[in-house]
N, C-alpha and C. Protein backbone atom coordinates (compact mmCIF):
# COMPACT_ATOMS: atom_id res chain seq x y z
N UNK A 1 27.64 18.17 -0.50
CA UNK A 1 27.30 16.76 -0.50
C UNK A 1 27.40 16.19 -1.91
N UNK A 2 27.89 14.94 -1.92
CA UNK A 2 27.68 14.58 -3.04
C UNK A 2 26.68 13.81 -3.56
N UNK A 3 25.70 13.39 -2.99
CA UNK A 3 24.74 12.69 -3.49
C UNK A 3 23.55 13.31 -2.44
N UNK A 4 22.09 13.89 -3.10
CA UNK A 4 21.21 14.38 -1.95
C UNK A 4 20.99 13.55 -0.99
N UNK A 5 20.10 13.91 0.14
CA UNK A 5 20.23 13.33 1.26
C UNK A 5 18.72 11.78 0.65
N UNK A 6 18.53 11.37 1.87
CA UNK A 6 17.56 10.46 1.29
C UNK A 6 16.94 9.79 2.35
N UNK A 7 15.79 10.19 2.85
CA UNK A 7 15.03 9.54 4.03
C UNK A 7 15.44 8.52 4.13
N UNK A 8 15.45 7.95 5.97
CA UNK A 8 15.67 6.26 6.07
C UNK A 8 14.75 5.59 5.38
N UNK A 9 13.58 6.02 5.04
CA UNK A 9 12.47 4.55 4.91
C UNK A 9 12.83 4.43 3.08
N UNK A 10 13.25 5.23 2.54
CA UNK A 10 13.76 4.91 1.06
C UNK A 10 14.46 4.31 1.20
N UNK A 11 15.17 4.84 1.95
CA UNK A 11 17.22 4.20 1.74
C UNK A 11 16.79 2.63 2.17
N UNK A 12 15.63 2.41 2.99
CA UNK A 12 15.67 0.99 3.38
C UNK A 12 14.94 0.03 2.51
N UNK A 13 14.16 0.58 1.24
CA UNK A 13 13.62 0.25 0.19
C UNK A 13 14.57 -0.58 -0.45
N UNK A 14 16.21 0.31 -0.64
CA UNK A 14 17.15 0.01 -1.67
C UNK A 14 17.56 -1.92 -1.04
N UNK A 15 17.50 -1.83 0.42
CA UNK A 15 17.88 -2.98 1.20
C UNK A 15 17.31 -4.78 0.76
N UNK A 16 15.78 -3.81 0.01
CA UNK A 16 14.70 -5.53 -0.22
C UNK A 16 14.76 -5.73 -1.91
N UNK A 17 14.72 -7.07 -1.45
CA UNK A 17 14.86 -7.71 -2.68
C UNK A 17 13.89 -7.00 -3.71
N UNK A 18 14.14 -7.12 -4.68
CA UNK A 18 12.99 -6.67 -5.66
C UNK A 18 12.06 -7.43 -6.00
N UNK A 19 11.76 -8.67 -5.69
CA UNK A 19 10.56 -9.83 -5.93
C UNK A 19 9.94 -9.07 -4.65
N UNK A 20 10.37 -8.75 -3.32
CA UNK A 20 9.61 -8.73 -2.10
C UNK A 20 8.99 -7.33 -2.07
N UNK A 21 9.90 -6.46 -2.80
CA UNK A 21 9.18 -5.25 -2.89
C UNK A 21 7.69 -4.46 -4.07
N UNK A 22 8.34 -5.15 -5.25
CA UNK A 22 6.93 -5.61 -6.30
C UNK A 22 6.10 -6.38 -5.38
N UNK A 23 5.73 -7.41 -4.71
CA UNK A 23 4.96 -8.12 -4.06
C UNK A 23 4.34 -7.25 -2.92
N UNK A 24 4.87 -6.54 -2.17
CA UNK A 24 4.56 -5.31 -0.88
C UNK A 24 3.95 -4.31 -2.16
N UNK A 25 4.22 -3.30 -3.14
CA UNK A 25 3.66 -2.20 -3.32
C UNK A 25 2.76 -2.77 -4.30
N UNK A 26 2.62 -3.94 -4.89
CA UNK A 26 1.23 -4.91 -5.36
C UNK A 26 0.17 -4.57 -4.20
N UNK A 27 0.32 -5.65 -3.57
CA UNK A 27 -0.70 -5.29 -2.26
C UNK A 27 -0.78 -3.95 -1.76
N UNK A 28 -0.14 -3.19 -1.91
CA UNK A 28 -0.12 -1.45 -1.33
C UNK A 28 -1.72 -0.97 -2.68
N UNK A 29 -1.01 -1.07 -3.42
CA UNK A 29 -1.74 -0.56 -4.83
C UNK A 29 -3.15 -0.88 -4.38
N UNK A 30 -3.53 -2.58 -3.93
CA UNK A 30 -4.95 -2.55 -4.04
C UNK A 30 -5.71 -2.78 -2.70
N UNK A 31 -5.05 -1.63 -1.76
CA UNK A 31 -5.47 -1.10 -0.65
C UNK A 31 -6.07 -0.39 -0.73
N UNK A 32 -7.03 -0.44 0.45
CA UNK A 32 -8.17 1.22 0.33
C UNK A 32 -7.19 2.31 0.46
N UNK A 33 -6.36 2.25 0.79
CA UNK A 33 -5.43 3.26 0.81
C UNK A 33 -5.44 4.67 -0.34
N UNK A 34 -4.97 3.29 -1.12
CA UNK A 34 -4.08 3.58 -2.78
C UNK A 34 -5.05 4.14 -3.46
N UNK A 35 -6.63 3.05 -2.68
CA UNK A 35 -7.64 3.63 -4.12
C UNK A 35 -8.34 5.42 -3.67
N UNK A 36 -8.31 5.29 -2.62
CA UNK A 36 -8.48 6.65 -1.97
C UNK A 36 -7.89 7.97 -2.57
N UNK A 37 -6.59 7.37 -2.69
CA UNK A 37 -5.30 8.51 -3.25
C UNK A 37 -5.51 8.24 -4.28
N UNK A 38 -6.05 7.60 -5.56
CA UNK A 38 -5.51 7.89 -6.54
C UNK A 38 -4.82 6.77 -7.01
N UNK A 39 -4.18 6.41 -6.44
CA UNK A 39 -2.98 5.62 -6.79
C UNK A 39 -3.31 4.57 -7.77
N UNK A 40 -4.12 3.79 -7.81
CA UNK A 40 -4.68 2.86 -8.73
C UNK A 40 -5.48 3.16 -10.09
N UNK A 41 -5.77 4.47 -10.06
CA UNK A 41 -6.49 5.01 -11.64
C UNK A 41 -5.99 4.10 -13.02
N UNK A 42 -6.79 3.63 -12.99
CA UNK A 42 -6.53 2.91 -14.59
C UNK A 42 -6.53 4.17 -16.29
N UNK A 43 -5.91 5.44 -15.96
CA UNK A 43 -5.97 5.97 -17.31
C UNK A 43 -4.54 5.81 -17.79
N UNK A 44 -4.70 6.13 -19.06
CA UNK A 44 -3.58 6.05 -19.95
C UNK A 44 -2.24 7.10 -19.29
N UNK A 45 -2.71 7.90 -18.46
CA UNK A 45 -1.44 9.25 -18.37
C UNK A 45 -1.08 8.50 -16.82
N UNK A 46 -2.08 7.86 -16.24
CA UNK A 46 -1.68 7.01 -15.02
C UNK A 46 -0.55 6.05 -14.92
N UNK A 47 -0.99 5.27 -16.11
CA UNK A 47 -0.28 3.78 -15.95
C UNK A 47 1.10 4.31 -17.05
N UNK A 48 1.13 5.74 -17.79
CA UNK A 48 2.84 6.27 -17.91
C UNK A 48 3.62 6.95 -17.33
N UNK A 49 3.04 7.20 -15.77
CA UNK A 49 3.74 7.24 -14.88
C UNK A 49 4.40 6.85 -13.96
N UNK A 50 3.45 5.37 -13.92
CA UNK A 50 4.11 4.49 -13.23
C UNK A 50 4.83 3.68 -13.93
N UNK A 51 4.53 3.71 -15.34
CA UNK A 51 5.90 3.24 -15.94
C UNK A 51 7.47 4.22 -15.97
N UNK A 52 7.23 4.99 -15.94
CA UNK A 52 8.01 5.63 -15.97
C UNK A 52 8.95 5.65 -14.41
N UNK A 53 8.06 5.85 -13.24
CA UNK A 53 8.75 5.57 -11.96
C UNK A 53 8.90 4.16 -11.84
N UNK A 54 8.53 2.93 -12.40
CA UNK A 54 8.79 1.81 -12.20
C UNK A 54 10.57 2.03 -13.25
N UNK A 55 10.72 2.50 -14.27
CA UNK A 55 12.06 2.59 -15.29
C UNK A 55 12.95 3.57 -14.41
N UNK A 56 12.80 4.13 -13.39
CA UNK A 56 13.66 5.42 -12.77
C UNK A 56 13.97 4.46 -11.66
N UNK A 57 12.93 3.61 -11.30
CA UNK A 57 13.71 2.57 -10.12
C UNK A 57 14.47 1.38 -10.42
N UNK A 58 14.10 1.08 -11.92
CA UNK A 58 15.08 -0.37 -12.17
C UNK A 58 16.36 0.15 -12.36
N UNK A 59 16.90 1.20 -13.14
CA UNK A 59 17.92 2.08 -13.45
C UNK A 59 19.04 1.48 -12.35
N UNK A 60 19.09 2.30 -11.60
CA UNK A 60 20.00 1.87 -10.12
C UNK A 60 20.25 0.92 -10.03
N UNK A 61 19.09 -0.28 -10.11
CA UNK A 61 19.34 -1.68 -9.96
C UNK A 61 20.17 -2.17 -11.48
N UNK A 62 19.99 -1.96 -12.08
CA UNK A 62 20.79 -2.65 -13.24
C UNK A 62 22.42 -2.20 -12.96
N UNK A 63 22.73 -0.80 -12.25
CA UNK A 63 23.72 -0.49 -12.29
C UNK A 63 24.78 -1.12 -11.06
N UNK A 64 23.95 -1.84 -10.24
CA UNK A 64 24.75 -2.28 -8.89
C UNK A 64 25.50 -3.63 -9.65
């Protein structure tokens, strides 16, 4: 293969605009969900990871 495989619900990520998808994982973030998991931790090694997966997802987009 030349490119790994890639679940539908990603591949359908690539489909939404990027205003609509920042706006959806905004509201995801400050779900009981998110705060349950983790997901919202305000530490320093937190918020450079999600910088870091927020810079691994613009990547692609700059390149289309």
């Amino acid at each position: 293969m030349e490119t790994p495989p890639v679940p539908r619900a990603f591949a359908a990520l690539w489909a939404l605009p990027q205003g609509l998808l920042v706006a959806v994982l905004r509201r995801f973030l400050k779900s009981p969900t998110a705060v349950h998991s983790g997901l919202n931790d305000p530490s320093a090694a937190m918020a450079a990871e999600l910088e870091q997966l927020a810079e691994q997802l613009r990547a692609p987009a700059r390149a289309r």
